[in-house]
Protein backbone atom coordinates (compact mmCIF):
# COMPACT_ATOMS: atom_id res chain seq x y z
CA UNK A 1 91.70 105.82 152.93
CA UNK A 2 95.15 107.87 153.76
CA UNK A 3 96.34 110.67 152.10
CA UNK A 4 99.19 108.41 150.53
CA UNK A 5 96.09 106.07 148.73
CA UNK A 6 94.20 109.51 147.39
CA UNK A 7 97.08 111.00 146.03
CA UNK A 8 98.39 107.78 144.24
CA UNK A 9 94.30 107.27 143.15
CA UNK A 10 94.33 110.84 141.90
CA UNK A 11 97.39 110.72 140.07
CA UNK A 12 95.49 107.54 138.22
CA UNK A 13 92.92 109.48 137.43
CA UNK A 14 95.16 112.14 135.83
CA UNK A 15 96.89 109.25 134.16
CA UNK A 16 93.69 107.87 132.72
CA UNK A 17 92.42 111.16 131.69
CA UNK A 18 95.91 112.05 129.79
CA UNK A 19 95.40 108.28 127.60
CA UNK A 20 91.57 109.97 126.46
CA UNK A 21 93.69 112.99 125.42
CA UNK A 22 96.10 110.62 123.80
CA UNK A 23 93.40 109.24 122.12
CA UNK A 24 92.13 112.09 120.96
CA UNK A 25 94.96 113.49 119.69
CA UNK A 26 95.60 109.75 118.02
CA UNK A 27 92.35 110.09 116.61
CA UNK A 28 92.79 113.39 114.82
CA UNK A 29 95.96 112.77 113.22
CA UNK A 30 94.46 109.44 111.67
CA UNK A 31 91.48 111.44 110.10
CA UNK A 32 93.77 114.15 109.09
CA UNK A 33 97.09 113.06 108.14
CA UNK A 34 96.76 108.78 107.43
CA UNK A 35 96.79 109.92 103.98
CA UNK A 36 100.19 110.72 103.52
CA UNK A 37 101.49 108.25 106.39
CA UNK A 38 100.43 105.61 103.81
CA UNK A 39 101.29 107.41 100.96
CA UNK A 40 105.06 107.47 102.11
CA UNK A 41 104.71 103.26 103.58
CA UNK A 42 103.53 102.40 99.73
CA UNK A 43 106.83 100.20 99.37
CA UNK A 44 106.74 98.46 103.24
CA UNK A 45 104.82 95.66 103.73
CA UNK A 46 103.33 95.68 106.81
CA UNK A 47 102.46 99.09 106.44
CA UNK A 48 100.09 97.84 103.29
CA UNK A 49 98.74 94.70 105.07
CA UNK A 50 97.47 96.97 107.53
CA UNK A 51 95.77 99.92 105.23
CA UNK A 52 92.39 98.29 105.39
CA UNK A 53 92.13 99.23 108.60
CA UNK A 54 91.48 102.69 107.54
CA UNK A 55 87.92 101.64 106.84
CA UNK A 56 87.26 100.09 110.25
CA UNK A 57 85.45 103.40 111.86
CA UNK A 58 87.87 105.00 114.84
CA UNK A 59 89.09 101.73 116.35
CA UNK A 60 90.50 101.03 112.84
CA UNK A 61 92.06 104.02 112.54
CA UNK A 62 93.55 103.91 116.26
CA UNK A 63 95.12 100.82 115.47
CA UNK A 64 96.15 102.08 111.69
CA UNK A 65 97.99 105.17 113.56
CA UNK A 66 99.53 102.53 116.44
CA UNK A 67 100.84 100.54 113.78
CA UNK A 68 102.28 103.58 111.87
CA UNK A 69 103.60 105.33 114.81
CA UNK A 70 105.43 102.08 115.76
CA UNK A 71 106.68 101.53 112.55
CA UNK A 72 108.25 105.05 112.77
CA UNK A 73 109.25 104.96 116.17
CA UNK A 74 110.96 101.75 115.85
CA UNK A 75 112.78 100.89 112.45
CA UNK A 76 115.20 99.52 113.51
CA UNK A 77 113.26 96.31 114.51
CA UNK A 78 110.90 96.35 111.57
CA UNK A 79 113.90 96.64 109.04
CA UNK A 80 115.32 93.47 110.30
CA UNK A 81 112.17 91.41 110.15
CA UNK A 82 111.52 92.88 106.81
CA UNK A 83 108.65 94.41 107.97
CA UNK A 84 109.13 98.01 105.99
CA UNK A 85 111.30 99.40 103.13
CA UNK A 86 114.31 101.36 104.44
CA UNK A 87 113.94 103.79 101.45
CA UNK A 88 109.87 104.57 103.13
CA UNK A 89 111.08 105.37 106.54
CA UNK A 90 114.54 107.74 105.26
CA UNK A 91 111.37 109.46 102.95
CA UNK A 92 108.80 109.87 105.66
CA UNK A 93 108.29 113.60 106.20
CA UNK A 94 110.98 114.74 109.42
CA UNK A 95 107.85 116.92 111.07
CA UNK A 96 105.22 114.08 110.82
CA UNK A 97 107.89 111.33 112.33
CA UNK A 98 108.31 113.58 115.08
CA UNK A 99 104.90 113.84 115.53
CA UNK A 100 104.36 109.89 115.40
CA UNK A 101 107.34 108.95 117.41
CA UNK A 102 106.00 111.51 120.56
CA UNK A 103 102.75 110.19 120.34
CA UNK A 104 104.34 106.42 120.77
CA UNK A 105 106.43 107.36 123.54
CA UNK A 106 104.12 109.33 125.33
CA UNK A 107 101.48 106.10 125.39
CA UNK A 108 104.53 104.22 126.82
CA UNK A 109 104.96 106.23 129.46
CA UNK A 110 101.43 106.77 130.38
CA UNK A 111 101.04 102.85 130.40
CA UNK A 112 104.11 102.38 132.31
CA UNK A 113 103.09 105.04 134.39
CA UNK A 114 99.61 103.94 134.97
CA UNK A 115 101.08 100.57 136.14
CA UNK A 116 103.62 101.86 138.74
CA UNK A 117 101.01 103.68 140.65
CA UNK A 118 98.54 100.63 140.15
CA UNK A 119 100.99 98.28 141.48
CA UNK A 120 102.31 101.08 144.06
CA UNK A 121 98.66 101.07 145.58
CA UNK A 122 98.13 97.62 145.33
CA UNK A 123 101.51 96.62 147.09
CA UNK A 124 100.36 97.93 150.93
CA UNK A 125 103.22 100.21 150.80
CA UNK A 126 100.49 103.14 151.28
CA UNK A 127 99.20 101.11 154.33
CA UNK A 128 99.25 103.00 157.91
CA UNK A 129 99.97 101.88 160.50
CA UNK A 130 102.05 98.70 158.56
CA UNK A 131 100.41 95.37 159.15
């Protein structure tokens, strides 16, 4: 193994490491703030269809703060679907949609991320001498 193939393997592992964070930071605002995500989605519904995952345990919740954070982060696609209520997402609290819309983008990029480097080391770019 090159130097290439350990840094793009330790920059993985920094990747991986940064989605547990993401979790955990996921996970906390779900036990401490779902209740008034949903109480500000009462009129959307999507956002009610998926409320019973509250009581699923952590996964539940992870998924209940995806689906918020998404909803959030990306009206715009929801509202024409008729997914949520325009009138929920202008109310949602300005400090907690910032909160929800960093968390979404920064699990993009840690996905998209992740999947560079796994695709850089799997492509035999790293490979020396080539061949």
């Amino acid at each position: 193994m090159n130097t290439a193939e350990l840094v793009v393997g330790s920059l993985c592992g920094l990747v991986i490491v940064g989605l547990f964070i993401w979790i955990g930071v996921a996970l906390y605002m779900a036990y401490t703030k779902m209740d008034v995500m949903l109480e500000h989605l009462r009129k959307s519904p999507s956002a009610m269809s998926i409320t019973s995952l509250s009581q699923g345990g952590p996964w539940g919740k992870l998924l209940l703060i995806g689906g918020v954070s998404g909803f959030v982060t990306f009206p715009g696609f929801y509202l024409k679907h008729g997914s949520i209520n325009a009138e929920d997402i202008n109310n949602f609290p300005v400090p907690l949609r910032r909160q929800l819309v960093a968390l979404q983008w920064t699990v993009i990029g840690l996905f998209v991320a992740l999947a560079l480097l796994v695709a850089l080391g799997k492509s035999g770019v790293l490979k020396y001498p080539p061949g």
